[in-house]
PDB file of N, CA and C in Angstrom:
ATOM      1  N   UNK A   1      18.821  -7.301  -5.371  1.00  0.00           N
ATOM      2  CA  UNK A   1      19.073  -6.573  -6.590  1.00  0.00           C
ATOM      3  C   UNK A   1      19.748  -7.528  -7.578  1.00  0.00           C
ATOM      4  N   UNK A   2      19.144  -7.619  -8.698  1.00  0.00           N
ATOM      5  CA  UNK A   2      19.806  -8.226  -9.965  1.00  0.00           C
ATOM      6  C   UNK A   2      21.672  -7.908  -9.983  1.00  0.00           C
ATOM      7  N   UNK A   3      22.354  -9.294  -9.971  1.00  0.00           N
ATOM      8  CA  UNK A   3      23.892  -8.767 -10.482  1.00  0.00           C
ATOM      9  C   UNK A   3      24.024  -7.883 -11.546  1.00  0.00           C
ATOM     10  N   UNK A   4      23.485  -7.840 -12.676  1.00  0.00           N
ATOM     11  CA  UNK A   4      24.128  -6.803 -13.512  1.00  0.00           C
ATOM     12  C   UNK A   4      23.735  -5.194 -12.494  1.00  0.00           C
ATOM     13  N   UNK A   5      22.308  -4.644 -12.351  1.00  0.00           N
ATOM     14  CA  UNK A   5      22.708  -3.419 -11.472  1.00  0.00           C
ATOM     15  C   UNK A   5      23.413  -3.737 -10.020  1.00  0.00           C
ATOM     16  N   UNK A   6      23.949  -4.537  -9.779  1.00  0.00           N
ATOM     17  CA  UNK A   6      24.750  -4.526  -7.985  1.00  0.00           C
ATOM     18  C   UNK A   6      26.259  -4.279  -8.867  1.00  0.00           C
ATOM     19  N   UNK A   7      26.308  -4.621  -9.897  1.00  0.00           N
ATOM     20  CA  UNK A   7      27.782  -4.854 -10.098  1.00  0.00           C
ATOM     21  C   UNK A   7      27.790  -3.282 -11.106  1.00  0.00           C
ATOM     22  N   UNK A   8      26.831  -2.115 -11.537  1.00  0.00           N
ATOM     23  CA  UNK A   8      27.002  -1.631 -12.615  1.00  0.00           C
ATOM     24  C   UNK A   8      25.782  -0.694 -12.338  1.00  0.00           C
ATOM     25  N   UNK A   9      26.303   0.151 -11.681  1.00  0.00           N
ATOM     26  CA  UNK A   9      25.487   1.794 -10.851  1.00  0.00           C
ATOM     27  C   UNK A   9      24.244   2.096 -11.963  1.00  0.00           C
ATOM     28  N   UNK A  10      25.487   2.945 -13.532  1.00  0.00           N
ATOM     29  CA  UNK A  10      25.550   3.704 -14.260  1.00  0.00           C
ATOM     30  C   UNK A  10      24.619   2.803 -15.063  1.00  0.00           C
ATOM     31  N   UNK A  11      24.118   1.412 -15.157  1.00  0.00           N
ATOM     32  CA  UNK A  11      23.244   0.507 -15.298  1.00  0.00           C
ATOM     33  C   UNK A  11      21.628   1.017 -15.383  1.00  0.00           C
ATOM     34  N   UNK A  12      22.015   0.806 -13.762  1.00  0.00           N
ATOM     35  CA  UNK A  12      20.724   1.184 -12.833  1.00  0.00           C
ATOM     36  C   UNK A  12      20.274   1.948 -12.972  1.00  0.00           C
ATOM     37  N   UNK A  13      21.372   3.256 -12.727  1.00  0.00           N
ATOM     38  CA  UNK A  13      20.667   4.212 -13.019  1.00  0.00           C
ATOM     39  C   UNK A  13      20.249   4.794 -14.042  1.00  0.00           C
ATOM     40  N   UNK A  14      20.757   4.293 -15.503  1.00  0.00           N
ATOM     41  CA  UNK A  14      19.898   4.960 -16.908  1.00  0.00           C
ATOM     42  C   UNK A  14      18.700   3.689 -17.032  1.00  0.00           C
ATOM     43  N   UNK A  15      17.895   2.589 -16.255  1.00  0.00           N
ATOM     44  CA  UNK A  15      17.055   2.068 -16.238  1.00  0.00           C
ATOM     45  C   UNK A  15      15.709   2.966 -15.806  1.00  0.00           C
ATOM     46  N   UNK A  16      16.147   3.073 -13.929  1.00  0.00           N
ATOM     47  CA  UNK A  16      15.275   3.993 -13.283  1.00  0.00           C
ATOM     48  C   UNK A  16      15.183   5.480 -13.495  1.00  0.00           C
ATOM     49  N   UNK A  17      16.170   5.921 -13.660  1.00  0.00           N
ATOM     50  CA  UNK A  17      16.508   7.111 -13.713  1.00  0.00           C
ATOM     51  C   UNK A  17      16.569   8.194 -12.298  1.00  0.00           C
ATOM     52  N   UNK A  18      16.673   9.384 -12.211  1.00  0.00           N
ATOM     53  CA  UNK A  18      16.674  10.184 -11.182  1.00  0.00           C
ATOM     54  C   UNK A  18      15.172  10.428 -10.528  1.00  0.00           C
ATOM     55  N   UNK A  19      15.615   9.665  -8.669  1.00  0.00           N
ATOM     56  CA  UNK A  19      13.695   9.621  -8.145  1.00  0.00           C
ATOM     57  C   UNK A  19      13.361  11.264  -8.333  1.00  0.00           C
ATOM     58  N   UNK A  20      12.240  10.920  -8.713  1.00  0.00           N
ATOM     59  CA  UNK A  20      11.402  12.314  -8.792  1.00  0.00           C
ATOM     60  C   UNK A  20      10.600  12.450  -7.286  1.00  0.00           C
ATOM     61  N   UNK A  21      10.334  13.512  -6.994  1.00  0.00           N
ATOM     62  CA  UNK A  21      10.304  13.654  -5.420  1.00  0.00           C
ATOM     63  C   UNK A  21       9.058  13.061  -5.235  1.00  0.00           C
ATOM     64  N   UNK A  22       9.394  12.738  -3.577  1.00  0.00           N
ATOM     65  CA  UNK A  22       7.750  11.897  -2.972  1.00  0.00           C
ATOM     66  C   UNK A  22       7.903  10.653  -3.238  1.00  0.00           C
ATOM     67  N   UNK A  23       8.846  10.264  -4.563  1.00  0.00           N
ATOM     68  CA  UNK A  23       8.683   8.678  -4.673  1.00  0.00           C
ATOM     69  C   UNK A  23      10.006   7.795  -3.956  1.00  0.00           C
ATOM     70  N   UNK A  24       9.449   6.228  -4.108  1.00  0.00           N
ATOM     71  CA  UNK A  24      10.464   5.376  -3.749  1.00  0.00           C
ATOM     72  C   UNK A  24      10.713   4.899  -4.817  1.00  0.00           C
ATOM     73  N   UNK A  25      11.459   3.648  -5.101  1.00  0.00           N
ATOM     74  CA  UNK A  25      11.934   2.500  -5.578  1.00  0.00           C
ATOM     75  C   UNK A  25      11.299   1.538  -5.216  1.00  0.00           C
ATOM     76  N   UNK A  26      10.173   0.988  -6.101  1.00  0.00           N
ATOM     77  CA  UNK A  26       9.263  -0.173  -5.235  1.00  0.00           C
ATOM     78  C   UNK A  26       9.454  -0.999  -6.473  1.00  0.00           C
ATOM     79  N   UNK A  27       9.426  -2.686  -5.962  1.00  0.00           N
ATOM     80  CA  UNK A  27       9.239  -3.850  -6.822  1.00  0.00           C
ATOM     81  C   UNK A  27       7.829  -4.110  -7.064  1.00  0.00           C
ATOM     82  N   UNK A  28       7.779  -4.043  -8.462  1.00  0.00           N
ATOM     83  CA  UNK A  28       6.243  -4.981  -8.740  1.00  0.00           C
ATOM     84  C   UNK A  28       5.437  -5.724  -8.268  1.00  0.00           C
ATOM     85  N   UNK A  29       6.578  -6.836  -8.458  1.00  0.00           N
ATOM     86  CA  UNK A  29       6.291  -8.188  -7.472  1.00  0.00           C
ATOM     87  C   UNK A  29       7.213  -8.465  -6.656  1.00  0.00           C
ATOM     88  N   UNK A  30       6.893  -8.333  -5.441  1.00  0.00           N
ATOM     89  CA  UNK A  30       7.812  -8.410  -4.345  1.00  0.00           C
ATOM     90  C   UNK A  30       8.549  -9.531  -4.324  1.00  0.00           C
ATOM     91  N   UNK A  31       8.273 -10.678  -4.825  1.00  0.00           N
ATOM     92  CA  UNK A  31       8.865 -12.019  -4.982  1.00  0.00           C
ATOM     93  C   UNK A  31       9.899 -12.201  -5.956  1.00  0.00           C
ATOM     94  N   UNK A  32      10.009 -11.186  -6.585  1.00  0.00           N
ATOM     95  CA  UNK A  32      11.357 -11.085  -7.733  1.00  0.00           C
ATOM     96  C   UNK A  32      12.357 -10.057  -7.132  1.00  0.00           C
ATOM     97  N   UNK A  33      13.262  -9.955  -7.736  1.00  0.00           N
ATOM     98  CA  UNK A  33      14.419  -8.754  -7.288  1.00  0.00           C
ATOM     99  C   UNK A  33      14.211  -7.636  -7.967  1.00  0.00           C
ATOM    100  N   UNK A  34      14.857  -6.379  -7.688  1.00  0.00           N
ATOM    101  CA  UNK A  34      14.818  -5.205  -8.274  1.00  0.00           C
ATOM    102  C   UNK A  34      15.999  -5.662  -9.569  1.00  0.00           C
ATOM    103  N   UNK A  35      14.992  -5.647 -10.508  1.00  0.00           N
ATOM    104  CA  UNK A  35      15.877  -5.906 -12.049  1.00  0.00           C
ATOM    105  C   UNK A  35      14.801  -5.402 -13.033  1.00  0.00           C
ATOM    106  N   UNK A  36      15.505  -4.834 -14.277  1.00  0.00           N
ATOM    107  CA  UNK A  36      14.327  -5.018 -15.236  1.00  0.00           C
ATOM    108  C   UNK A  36      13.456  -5.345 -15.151  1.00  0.00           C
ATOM    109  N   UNK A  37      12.136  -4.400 -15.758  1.00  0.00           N
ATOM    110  CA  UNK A  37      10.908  -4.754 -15.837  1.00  0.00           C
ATOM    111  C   UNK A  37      10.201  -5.125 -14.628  1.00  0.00           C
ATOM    112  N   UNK A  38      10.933  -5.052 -13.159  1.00  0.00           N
ATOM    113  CA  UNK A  38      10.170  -5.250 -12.019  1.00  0.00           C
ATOM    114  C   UNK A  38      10.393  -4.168 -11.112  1.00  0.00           C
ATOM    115  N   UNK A  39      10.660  -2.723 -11.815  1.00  0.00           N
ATOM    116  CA  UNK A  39      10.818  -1.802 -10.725  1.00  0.00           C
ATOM    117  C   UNK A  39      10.463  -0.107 -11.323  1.00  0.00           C
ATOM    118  N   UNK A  40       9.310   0.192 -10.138  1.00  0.00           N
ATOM    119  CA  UNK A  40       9.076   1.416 -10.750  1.00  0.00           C
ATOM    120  C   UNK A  40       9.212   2.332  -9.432  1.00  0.00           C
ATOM    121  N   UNK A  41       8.709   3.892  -9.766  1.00  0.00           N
ATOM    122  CA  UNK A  41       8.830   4.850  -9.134  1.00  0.00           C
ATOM    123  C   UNK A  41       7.371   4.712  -8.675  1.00  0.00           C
ATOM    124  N   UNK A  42       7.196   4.467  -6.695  1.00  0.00           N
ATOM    125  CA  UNK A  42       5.739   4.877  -6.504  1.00  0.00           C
ATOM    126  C   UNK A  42       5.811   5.451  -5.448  1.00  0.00           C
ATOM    127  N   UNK A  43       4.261   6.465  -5.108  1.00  0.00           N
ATOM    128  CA  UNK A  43       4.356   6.978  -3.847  1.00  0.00           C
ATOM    129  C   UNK A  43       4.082   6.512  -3.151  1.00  0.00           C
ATOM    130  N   UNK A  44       4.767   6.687  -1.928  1.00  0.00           N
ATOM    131  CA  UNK A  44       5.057   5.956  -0.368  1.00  0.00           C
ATOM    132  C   UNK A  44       3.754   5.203   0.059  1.00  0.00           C
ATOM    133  N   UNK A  45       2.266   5.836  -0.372  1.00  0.00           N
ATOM    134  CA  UNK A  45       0.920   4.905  -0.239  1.00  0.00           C
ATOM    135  C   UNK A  45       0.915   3.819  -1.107  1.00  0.00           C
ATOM    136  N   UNK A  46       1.321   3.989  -2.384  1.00  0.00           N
ATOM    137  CA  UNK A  46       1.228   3.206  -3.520  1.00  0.00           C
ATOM    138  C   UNK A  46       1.925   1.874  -2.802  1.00  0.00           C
ATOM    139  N   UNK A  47       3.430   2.149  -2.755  1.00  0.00           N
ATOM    140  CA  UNK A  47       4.175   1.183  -1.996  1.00  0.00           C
ATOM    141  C   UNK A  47       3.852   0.161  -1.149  1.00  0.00           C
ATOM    142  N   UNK A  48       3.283   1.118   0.080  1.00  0.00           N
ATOM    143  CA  UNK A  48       2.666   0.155   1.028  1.00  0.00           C
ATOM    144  C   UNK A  48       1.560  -0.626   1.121  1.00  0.00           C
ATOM    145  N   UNK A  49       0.652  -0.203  -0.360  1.00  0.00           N
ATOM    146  CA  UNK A  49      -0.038  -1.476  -0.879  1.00  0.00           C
ATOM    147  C   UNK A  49       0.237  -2.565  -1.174  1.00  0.00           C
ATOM    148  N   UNK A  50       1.479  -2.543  -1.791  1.00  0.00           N
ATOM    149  CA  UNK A  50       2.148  -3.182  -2.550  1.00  0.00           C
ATOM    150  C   UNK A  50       3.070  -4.488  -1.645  1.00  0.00           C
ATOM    151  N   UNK A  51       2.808  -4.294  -0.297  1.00  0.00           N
ATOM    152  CA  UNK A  51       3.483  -5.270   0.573  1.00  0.00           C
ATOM    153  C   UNK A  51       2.629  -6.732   0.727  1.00  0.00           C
ATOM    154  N   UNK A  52       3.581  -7.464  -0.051  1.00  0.00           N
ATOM    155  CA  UNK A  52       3.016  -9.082   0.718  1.00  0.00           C
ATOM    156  C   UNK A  52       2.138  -8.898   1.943  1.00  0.00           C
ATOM    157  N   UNK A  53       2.269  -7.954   2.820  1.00  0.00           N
ATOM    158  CA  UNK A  53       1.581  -8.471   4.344  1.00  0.00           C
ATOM    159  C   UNK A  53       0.593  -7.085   4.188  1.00  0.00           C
ATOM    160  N   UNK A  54       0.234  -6.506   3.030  1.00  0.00           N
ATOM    161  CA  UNK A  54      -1.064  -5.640   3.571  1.00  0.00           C
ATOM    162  C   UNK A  54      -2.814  -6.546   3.097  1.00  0.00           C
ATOM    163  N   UNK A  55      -3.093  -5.926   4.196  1.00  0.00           N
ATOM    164  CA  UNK A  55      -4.462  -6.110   3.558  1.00  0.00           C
ATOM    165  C   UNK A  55      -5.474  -5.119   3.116  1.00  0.00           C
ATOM    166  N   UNK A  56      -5.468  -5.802   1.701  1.00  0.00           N
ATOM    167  CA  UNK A  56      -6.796  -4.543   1.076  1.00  0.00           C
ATOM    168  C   UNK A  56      -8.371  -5.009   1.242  1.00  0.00           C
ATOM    169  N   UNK A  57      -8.867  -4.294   1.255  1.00  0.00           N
ATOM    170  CA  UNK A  57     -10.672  -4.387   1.566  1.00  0.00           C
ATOM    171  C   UNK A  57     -11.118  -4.097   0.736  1.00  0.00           C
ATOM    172  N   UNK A  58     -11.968  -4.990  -0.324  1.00  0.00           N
ATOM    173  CA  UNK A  58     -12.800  -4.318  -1.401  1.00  0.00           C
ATOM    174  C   UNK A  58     -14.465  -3.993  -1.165  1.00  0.00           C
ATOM    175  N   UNK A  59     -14.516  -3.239  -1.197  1.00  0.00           N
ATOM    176  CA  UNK A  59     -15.758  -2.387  -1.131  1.00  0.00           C
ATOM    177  C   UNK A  59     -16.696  -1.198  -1.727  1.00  0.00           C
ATOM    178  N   UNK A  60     -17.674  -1.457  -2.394  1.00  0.00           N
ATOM    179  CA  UNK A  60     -18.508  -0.559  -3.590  1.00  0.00           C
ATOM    180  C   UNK A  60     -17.143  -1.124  -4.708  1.00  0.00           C
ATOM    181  N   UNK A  61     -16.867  -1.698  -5.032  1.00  0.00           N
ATOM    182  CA  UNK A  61     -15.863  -1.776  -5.873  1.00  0.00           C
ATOM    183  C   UNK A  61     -14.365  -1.169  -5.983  1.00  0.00           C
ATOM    184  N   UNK A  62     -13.915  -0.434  -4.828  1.00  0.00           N
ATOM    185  CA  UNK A  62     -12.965   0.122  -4.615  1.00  0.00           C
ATOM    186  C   UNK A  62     -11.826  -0.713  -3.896  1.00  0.00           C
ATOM    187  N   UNK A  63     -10.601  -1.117  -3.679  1.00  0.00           N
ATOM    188  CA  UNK A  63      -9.471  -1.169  -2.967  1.00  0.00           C
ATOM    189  C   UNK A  63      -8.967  -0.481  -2.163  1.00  0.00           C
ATOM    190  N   UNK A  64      -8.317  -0.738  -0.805  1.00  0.00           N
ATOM    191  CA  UNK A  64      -8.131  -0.078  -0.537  1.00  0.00           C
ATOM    192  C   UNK A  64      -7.410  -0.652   0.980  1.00  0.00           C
ATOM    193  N   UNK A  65      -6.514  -0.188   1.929  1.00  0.00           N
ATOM    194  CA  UNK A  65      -5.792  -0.630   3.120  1.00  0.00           C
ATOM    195  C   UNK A  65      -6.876  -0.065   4.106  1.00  0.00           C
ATOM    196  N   UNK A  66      -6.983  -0.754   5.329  1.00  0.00           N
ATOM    197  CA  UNK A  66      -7.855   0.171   6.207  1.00  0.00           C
ATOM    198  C   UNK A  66      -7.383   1.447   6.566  1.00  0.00           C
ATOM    199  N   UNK A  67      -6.349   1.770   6.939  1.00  0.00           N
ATOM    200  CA  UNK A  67      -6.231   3.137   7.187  1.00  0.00           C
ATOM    201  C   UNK A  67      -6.620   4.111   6.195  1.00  0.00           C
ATOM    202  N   UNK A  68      -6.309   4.271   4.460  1.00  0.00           N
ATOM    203  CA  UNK A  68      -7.007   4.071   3.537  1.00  0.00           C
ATOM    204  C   UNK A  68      -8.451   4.722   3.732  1.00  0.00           C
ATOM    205  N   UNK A  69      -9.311   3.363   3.860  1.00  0.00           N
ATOM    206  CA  UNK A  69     -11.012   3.701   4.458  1.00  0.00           C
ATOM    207  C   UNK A  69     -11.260   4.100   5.326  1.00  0.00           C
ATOM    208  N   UNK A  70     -10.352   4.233   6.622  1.00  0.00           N
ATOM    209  CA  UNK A  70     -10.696   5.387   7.708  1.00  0.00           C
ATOM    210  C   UNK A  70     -10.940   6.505   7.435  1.00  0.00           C
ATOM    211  N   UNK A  71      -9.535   6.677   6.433  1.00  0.00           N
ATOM    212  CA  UNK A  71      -9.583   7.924   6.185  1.00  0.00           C
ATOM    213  C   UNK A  71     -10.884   8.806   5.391  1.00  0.00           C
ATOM    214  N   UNK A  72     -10.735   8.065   4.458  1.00  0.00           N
ATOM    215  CA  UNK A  72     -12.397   8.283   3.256  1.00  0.00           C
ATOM    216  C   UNK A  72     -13.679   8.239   4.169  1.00  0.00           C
ATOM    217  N   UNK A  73     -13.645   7.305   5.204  1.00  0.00           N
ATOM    218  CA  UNK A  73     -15.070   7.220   5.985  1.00  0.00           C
ATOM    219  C   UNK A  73     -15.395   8.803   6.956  1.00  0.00           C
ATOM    220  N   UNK A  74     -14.189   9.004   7.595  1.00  0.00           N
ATOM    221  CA  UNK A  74     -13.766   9.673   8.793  1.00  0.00           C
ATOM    222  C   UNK A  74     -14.225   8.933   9.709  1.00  0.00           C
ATOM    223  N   UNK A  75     -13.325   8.175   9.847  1.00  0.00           N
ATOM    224  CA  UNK A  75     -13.281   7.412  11.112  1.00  0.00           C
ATOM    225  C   UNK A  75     -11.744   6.894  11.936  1.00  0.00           C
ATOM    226  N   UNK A  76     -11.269   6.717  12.761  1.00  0.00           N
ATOM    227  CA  UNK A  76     -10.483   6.445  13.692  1.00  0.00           C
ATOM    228  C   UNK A  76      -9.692   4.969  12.874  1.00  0.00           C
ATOM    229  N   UNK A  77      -8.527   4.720  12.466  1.00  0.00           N
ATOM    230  CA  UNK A  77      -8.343   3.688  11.435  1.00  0.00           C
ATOM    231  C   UNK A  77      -8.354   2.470  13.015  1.00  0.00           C
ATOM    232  N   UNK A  78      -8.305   2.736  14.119  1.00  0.00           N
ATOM    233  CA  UNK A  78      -7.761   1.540  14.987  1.00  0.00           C
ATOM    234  C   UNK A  78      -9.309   0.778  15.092  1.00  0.00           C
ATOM    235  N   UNK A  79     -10.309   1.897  14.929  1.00  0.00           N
ATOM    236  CA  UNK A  79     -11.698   1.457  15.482  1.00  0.00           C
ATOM    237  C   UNK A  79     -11.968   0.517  14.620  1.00  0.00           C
ATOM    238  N   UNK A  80     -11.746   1.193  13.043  1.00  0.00           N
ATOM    239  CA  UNK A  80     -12.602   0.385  11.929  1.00  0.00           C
ATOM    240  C   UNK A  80     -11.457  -1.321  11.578  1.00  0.00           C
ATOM    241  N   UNK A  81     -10.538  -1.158  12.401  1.00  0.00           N
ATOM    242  CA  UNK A  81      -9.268  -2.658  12.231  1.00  0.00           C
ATOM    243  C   UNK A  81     -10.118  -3.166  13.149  1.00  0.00           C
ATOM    244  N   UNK A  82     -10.651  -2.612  14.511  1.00  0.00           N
ATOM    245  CA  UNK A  82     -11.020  -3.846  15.794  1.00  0.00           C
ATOM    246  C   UNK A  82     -12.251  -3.948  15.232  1.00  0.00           C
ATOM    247  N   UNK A  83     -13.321  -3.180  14.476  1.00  0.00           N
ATOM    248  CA  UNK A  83     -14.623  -3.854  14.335  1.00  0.00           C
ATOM    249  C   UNK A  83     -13.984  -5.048  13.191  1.00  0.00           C
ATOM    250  N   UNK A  84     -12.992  -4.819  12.136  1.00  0.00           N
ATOM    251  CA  UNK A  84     -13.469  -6.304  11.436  1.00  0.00           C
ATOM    252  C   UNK A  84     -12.580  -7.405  11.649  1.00  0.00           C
ATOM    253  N   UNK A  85     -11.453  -6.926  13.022  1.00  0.00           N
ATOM    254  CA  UNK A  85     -10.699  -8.400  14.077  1.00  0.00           C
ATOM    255  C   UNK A  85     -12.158  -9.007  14.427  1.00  0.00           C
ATOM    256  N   UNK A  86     -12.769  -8.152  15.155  1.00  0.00           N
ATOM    257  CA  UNK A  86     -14.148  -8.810  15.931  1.00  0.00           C
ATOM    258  C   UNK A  86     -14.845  -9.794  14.696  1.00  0.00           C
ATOM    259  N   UNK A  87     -15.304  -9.465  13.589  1.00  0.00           N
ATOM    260  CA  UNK A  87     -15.824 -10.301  12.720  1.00  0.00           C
ATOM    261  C   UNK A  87     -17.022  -9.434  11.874  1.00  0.00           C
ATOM    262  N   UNK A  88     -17.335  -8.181  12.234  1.00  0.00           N
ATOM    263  CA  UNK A  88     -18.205  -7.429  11.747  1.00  0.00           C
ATOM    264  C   UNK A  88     -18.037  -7.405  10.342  1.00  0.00           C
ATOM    265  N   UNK A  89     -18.872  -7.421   9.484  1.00  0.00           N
ATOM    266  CA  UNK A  89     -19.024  -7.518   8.210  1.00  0.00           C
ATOM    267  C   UNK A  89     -18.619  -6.329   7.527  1.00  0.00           C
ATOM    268  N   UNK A  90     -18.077  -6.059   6.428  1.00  0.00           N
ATOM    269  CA  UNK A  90     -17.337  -4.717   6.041  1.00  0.00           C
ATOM    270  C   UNK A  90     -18.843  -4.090   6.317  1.00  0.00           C
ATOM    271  N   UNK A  91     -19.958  -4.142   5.656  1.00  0.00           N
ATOM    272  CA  UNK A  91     -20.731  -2.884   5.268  1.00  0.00           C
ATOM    273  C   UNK A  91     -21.175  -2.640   6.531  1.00  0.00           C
ATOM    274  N   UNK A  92     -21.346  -3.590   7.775  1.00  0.00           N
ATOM    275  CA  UNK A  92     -21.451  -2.671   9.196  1.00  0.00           C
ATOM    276  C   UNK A  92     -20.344  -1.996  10.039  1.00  0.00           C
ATOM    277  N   UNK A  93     -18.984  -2.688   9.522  1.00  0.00           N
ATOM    278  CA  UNK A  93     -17.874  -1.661  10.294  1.00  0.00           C
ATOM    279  C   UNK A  93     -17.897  -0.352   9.257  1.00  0.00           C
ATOM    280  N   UNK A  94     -18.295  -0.332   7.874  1.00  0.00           N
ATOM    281  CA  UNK A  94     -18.532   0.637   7.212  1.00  0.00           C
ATOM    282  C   UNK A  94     -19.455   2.021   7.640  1.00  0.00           C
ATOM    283  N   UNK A  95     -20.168   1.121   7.864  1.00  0.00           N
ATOM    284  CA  UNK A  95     -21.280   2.105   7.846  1.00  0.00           C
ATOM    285  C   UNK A  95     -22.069   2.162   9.259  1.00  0.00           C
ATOM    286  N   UNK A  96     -21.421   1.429  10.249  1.00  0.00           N
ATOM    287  CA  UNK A  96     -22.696   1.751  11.356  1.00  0.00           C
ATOM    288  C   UNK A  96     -21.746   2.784  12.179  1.00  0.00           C
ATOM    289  N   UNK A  97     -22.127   3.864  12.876  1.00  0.00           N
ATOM    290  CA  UNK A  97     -21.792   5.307  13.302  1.00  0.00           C
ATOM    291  C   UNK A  97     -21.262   4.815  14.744  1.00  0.00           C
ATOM    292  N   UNK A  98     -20.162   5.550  14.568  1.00  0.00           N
ATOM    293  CA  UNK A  98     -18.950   5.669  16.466  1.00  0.00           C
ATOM    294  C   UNK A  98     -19.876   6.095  16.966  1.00  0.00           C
ATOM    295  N   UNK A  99     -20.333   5.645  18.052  1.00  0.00           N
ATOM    296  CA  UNK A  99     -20.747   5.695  19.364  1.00  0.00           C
ATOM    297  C   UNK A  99     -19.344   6.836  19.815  1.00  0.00           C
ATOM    298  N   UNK A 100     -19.707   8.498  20.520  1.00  0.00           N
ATOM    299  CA  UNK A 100     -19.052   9.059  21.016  1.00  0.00           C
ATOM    300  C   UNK A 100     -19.821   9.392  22.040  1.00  0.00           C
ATOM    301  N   UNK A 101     -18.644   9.649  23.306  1.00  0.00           N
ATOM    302  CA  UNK A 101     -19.001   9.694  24.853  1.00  0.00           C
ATOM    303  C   UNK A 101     -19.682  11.185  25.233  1.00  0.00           C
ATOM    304  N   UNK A 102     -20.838  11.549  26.097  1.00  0.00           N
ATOM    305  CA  UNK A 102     -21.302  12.503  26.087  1.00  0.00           C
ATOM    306  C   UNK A 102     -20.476  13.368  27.022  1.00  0.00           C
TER     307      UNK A 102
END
């Protein structure tokens, strides 16, 4: 956190203002501190885009985390992570159909 808000609440808080529900306190750019101009209100998905260590998948032109495209596909998010560890190309872990047990 920037010294002027660590040292000066009443700062901070007429910057951000009061969280509105569902949200966090997320940095822009994770590589700067929470100071001016690098900190907004997002929801908890928004956020966890927003981490140095996620990975997004672009596909049809969309963004997105795999769990994310599990979800939109309906599919199992662990299945559609091990088809593209294995090396499968997005549009076949996309699109080729779970094999389910009879």
């Amino acid at each position: 956190m920037c010294e002027e808000w660590r040292n000066d609440f009443p700062a901070f808080l007429a910057y951000v203002g009061r969280r509105p529900n569902g949200m966090t306190l997320d940095r822009i750019d994770n590589n700067r501190n929470y100071e001016p101009g690098n900190v907004r209100w997002a929801a908890l998905m928004d956020q966890l885009s927003n981490r140095s260590n996620t990975h997004l998948i672009e596909y049809n032109g969309e963004k997105m985390m795999v769990s994310q495209w599990a979800k939109k596909l309906g599919m199992n998010h662990r299945t559609l992570k091990a088809r593209i560890q294995r090396g499968w190309s997005i549009e076949s872990a996309f699109t080729r159909p779970v094999p389910y047990p009879h």
